[in-house]
N, C-alpha and C. Protein backbone atom coordinates (compact mmCIF):
# COMPACT_ATOMS: atom_id res chain seq x y z
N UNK A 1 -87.74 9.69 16.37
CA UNK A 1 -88.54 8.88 17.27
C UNK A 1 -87.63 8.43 18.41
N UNK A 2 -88.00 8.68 19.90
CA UNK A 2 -87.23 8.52 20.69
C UNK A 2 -87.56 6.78 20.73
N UNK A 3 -86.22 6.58 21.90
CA UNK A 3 -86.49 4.76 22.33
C UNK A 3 -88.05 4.75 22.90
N UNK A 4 -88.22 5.57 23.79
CA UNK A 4 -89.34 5.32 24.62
C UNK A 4 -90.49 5.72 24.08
N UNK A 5 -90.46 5.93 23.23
CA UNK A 5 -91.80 6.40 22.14
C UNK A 5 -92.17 5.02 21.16
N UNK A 6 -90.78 3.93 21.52
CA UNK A 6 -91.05 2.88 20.42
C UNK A 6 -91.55 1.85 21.48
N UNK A 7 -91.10 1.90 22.60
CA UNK A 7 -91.74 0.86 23.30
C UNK A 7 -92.58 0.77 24.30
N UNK A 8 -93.27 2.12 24.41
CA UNK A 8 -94.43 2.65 25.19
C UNK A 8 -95.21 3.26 24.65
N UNK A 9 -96.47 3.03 24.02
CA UNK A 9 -97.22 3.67 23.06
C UNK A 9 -98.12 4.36 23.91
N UNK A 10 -98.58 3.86 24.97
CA UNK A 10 -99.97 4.79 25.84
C UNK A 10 -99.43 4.69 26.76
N UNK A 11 -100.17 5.32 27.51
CA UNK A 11 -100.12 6.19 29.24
C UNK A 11 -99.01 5.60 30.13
N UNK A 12 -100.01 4.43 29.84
CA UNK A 12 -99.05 2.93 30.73
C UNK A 12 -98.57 1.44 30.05
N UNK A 13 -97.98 1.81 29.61
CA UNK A 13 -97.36 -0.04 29.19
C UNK A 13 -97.67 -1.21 29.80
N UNK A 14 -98.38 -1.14 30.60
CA UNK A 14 -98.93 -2.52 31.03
C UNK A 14 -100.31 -2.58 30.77
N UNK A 15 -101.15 -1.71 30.87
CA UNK A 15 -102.45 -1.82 30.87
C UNK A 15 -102.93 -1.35 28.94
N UNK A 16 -101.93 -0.43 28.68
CA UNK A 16 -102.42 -0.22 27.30
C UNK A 16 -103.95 0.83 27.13
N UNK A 17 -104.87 0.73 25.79
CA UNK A 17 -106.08 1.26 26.07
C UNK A 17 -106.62 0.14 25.44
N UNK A 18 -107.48 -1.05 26.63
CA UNK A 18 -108.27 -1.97 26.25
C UNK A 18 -108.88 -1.78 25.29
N UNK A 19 -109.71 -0.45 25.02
CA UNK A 19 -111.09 -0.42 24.19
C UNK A 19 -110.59 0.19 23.31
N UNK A 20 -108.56 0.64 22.66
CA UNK A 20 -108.97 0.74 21.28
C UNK A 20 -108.91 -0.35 20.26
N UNK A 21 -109.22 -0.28 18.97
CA UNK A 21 -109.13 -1.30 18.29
C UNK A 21 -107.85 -0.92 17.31
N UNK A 22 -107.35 -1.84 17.49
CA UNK A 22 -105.93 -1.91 16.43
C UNK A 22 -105.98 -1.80 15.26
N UNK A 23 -105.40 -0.93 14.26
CA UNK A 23 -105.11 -1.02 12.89
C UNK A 23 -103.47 -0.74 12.29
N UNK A 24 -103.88 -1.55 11.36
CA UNK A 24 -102.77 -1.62 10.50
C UNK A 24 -102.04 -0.84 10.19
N UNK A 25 -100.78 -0.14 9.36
CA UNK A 25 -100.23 0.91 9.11
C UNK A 25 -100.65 1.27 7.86
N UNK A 26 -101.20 2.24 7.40
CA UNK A 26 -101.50 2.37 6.19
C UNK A 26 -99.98 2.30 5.13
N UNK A 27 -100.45 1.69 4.05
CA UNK A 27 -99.84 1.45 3.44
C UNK A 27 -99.55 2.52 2.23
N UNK A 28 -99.27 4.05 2.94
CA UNK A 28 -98.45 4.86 1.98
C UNK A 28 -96.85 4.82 1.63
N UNK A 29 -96.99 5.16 0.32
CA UNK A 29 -95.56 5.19 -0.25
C UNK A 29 -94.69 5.75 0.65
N UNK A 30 -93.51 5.26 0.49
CA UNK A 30 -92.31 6.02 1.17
C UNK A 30 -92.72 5.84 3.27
N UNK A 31 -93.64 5.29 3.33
CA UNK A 31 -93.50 5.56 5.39
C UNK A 31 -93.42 4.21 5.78
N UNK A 32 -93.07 3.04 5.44
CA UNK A 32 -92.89 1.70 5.62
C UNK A 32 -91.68 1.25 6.01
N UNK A 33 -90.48 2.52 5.91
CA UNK A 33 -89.27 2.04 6.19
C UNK A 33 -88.77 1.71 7.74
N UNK A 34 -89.53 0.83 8.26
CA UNK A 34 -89.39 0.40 9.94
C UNK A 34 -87.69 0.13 10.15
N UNK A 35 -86.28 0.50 9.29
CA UNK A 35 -85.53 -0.25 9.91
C UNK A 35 -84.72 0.51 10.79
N UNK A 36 -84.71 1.76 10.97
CA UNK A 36 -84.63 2.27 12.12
C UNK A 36 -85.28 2.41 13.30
N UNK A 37 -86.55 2.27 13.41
CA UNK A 37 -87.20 1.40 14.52
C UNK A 37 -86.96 0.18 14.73
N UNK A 38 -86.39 -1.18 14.07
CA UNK A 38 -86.60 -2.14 14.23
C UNK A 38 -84.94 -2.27 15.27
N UNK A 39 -84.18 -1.71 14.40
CA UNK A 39 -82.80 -1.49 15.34
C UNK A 39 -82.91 -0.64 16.82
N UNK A 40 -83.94 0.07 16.72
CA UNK A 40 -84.20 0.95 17.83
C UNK A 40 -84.51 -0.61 19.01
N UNK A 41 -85.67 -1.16 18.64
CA UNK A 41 -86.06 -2.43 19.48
C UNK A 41 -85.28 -2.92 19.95
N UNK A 42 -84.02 -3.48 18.62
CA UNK A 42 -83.47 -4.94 19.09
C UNK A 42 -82.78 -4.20 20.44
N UNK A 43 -82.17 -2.79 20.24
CA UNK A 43 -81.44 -2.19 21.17
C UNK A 43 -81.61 -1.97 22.23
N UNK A 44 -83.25 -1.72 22.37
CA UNK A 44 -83.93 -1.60 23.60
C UNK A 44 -83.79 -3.58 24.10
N UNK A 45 -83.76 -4.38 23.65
CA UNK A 45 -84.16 -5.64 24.30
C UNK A 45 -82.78 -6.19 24.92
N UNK A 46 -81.75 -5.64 24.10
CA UNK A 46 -80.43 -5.81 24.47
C UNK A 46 -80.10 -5.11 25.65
N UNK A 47 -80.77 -3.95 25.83
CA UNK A 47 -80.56 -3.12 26.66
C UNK A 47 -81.24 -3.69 28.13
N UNK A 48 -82.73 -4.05 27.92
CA UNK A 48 -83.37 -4.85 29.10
C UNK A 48 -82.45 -5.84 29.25
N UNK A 49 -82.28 -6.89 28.60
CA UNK A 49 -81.39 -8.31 28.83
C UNK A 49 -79.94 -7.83 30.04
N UNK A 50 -79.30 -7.35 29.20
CA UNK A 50 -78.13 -6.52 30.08
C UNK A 50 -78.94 -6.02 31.31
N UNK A 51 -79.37 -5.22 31.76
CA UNK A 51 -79.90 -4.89 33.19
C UNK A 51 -80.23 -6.65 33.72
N UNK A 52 -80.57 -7.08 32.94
CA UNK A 52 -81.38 -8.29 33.80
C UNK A 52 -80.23 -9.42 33.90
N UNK A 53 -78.81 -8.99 33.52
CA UNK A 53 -77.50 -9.82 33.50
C UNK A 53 -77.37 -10.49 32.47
N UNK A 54 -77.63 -9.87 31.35
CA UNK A 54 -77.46 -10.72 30.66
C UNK A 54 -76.79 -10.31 29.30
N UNK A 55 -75.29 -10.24 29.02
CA UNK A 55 -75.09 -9.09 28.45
C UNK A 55 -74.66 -9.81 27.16
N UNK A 56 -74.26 -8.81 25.56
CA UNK A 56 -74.21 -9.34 24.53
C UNK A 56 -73.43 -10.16 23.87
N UNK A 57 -72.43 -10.32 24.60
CA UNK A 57 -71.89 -11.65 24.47
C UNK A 57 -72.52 -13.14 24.68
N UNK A 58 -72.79 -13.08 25.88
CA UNK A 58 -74.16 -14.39 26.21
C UNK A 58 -74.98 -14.03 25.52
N UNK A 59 -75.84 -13.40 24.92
CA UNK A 59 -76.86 -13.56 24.01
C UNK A 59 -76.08 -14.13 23.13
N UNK A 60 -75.50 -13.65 22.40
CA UNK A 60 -74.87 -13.58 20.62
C UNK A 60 -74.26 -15.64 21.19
N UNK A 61 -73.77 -16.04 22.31
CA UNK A 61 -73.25 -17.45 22.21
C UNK A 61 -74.83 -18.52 22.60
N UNK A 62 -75.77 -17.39 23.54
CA UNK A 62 -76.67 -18.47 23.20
C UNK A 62 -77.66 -18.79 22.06
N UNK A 63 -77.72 -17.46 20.97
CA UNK A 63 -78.90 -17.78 20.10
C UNK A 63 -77.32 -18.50 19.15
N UNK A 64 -76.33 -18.55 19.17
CA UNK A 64 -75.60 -19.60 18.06
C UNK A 64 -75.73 -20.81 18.15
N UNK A 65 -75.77 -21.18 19.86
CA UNK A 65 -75.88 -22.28 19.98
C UNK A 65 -77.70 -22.82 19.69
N UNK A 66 -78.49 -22.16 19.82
CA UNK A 66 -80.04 -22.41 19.62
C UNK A 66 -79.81 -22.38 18.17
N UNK A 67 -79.47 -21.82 17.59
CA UNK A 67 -79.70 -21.51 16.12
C UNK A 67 -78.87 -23.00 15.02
N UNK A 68 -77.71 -22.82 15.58
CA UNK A 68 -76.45 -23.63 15.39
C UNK A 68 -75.77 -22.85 14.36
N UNK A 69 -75.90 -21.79 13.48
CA UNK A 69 -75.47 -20.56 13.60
C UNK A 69 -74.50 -19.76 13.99
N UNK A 70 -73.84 -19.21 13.10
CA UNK A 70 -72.56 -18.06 14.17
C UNK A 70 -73.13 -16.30 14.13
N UNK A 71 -74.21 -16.36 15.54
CA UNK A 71 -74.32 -15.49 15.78
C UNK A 71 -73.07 -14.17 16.81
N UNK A 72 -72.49 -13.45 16.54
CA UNK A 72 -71.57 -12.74 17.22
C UNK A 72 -72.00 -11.47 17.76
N UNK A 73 -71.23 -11.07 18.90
CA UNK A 73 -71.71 -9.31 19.36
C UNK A 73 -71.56 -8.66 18.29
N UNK A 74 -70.38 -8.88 17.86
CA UNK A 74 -70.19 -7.34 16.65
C UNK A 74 -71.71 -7.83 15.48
N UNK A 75 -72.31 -8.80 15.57
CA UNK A 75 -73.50 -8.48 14.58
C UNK A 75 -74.77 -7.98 15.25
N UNK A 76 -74.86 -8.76 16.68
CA UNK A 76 -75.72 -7.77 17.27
C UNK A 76 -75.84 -6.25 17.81
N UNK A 77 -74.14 -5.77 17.81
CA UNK A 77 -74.31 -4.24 17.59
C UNK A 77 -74.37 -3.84 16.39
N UNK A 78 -73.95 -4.59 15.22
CA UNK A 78 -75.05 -3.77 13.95
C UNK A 78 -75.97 -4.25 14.00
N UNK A 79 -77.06 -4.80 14.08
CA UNK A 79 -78.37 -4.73 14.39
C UNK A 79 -78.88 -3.67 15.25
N UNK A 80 -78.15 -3.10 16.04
CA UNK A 80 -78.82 -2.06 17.02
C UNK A 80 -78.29 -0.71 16.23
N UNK A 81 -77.59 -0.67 15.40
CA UNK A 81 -77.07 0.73 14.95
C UNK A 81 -77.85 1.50 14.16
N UNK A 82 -78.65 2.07 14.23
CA UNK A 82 -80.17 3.19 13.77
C UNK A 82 -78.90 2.99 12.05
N UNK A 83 -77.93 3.77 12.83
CA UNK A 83 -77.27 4.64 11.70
C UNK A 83 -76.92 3.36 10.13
N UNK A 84 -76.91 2.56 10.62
CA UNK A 84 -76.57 0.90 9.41
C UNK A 84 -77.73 0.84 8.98
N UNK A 85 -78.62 1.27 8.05
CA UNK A 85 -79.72 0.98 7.34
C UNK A 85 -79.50 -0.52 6.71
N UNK A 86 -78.57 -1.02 5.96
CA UNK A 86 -79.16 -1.99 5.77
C UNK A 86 -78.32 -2.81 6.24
N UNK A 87 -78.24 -3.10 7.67
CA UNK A 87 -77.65 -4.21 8.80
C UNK A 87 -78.54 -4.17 9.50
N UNK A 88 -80.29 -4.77 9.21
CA UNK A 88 -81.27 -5.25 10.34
C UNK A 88 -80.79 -6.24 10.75
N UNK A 89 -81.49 -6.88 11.58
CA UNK A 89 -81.89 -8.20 12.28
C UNK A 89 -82.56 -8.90 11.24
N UNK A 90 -81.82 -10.37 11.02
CA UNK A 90 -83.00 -11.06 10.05
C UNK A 90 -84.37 -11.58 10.72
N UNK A 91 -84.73 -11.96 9.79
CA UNK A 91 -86.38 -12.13 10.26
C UNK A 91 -86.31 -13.46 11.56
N UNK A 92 -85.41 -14.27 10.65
CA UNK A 92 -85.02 -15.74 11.04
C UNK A 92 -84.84 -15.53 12.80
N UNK A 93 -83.99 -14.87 12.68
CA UNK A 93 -83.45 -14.66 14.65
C UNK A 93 -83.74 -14.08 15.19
N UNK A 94 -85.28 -13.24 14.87
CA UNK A 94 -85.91 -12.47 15.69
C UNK A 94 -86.46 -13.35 17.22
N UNK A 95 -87.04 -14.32 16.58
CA UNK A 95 -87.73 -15.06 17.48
C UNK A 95 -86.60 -16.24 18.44
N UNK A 96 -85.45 -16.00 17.90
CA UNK A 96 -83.94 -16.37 19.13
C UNK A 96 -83.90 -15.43 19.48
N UNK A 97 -83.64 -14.17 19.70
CA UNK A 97 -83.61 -13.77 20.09
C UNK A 97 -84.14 -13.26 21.37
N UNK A 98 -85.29 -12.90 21.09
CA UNK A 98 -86.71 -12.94 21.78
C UNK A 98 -86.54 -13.73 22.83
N UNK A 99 -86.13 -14.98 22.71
CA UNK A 99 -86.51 -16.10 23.32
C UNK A 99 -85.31 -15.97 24.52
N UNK A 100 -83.64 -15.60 24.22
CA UNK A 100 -82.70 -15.40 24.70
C UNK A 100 -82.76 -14.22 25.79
N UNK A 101 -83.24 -12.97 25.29
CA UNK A 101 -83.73 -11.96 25.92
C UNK A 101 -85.01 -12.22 26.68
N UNK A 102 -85.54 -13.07 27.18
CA UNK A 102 -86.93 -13.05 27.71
C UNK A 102 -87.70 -12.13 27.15
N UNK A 103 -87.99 -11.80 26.12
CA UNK A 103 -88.39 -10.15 25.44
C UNK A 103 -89.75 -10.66 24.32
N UNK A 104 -90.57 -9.86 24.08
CA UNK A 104 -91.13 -10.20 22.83
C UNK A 104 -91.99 -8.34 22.33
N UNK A 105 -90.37 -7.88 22.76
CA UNK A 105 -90.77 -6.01 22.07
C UNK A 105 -90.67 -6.54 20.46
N UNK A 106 -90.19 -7.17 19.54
CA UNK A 106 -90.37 -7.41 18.26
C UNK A 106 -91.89 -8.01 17.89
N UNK A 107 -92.11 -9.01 18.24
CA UNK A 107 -93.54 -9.50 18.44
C UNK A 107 -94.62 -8.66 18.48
N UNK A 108 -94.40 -8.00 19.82
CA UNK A 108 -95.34 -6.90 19.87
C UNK A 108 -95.69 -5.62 18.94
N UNK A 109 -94.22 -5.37 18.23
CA UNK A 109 -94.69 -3.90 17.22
C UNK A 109 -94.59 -4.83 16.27
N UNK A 110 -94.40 -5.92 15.75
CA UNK A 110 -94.57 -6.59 14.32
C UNK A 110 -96.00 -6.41 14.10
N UNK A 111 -96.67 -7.17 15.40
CA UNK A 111 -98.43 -7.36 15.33
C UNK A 111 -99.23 -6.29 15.33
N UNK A 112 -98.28 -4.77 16.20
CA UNK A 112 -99.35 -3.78 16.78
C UNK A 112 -98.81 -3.11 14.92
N UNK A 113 -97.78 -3.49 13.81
CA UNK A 113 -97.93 -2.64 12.50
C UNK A 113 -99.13 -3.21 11.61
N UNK A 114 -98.96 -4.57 12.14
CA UNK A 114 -100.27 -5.34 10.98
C UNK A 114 -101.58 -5.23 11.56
N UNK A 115 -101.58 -4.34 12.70
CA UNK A 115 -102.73 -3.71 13.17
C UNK A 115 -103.72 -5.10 14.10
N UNK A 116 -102.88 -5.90 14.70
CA UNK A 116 -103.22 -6.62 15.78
C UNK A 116 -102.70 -6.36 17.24
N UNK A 117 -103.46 -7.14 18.05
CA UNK A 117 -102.61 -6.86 19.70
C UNK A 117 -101.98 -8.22 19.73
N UNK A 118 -101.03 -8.24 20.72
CA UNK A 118 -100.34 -9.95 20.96
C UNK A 118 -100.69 -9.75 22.12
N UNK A 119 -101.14 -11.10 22.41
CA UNK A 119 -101.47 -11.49 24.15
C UNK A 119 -100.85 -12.45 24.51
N UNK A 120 -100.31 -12.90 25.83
CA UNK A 120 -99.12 -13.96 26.03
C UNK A 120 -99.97 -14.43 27.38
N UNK A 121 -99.62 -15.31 27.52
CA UNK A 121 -100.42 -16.46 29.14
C UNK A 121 -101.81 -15.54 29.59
N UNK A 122 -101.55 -15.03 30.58
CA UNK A 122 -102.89 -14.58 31.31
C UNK A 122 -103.73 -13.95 30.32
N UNK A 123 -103.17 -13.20 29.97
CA UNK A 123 -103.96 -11.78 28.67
C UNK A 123 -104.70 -12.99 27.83
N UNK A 124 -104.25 -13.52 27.51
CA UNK A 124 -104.93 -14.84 26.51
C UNK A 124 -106.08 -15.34 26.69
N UNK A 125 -105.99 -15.76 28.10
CA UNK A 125 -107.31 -16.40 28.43
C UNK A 125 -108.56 -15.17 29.00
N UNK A 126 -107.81 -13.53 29.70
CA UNK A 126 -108.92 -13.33 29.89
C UNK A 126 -109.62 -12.49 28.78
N UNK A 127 -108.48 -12.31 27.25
CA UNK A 127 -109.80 -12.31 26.48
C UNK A 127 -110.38 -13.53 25.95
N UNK A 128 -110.11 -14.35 25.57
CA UNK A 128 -110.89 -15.60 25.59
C UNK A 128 -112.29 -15.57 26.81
N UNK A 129 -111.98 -15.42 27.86
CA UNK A 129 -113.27 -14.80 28.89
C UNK A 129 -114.11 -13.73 28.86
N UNK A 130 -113.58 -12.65 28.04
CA UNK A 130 -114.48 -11.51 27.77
C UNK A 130 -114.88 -12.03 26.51
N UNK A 131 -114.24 -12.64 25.41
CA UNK A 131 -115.32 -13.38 24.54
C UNK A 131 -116.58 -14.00 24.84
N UNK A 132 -115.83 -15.42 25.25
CA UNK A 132 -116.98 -16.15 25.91
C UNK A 132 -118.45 -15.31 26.83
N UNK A 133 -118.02 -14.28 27.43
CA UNK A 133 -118.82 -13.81 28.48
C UNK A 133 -120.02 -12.72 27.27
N UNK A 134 -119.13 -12.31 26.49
CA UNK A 134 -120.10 -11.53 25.06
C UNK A 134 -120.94 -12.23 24.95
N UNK A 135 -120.08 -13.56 24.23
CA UNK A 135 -121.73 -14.44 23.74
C UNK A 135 -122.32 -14.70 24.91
N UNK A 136 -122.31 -15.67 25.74
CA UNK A 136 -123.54 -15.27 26.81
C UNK A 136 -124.23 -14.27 27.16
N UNK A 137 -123.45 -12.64 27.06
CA UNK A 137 -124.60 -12.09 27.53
C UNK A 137 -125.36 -11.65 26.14
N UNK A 138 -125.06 -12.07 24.71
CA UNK A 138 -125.83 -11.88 23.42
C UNK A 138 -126.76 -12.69 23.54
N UNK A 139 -126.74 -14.50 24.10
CA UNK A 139 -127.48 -15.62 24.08
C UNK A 139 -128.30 -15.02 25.14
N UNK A 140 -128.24 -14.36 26.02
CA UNK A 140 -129.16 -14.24 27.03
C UNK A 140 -129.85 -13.23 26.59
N UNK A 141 -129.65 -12.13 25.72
CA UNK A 141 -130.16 -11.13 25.48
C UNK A 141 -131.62 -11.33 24.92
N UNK A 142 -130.86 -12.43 23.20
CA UNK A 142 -131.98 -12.92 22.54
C UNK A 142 -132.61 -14.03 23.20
N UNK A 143 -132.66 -14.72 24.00
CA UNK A 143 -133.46 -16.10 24.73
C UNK A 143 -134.34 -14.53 25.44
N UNK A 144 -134.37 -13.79 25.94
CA UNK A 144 -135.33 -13.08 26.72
C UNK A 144 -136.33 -12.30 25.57
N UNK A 145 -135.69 -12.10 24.20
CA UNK A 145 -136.26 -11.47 23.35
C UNK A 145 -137.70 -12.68 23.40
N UNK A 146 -137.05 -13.66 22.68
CA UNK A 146 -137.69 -15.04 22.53
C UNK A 146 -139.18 -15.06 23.76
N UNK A 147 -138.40 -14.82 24.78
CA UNK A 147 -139.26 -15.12 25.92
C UNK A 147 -140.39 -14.32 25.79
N UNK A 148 -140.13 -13.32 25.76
CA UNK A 148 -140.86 -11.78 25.58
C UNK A 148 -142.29 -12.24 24.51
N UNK A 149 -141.43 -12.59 23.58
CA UNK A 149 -141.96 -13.23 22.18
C UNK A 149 -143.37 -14.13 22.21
N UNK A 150 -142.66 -15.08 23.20
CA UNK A 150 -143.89 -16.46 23.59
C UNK A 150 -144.77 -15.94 23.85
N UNK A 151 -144.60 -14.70 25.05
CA UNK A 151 -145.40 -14.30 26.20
C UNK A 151 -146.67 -13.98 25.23
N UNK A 152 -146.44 -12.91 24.08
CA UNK A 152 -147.20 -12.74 23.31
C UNK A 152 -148.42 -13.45 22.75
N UNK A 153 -147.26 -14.65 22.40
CA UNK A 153 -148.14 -15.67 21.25
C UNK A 153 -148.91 -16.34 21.95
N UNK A 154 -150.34 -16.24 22.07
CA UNK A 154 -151.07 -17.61 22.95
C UNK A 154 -152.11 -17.91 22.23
């Protein structure tokens, strides 16, 4: 699995495909082992952070100091090493991390395995608005049924 296969699933990474619906990973034996993807991530976020100046030393001193914690580079390059199976990222400092990196690529494939989408500020509210706007146009649908209905009854 390439990097860019882990953090671009459709066409376009920003827009996504609104109208599919998310599912879960099926839960067959033996295909659950995410921890070479999960190192693939942290690597990719380390990798954004750095372009954006921000390289693994300053991460590794600011999630110690958030954490209070002795987070170090040499643990965040085993966290990124595919090849270290069992040197993930703990669960615990995903979300320092995240937070250090301006990033939430963990977030996002945690939710898109348990077969949800994550939405952050804007995305939030305008499905909350395509909700809301459903039921109104369901309430309007049936109030005209209704109407229809009266017209009948006299």
């Amino acid at each position: 699995m390439s990097r860019r296969s882990r953090t671009v699933t459709n066409g376009d990474a920003l827009t996504g495909d609104l109208f599919a619906i998310p599912r879960a990973a099926a839960p067959v034996a033996g295909s659950m082992d995410y921890r070479q993807g999960v190192s693939g991530l942290v690597g990719d976020m380390l990798s954004i952070a750095a372009a954006a100046g921000l390289d693994r030393y300053e991460v590794a001193s600011q999630a110690s100091r958030l954490t209070g914690k002795d987070v170090s580079k040499a643990m965040l390059d085993g966290y990124t090493a595919e090849s270290r199976e069992e040197f993930n990222v703990p669960f615990w400092l995903t979300p320092v991390l995240e937070s250090v990196c301006s990033s939430t690529l963990l977030t996002q494939w945690l939710v898109g395995v348990r077969g949800g989408r994550f939405l952050v500020g804007a995305e939030t509210l305008d499905a909350e608005i395509g909700r809301v706007s459903q039921e109104v146009d369901s309430a309007a649908a049936r109030l005209k049924q209704l109407r229809d209905l009266r017209r009948r009854v006299r």
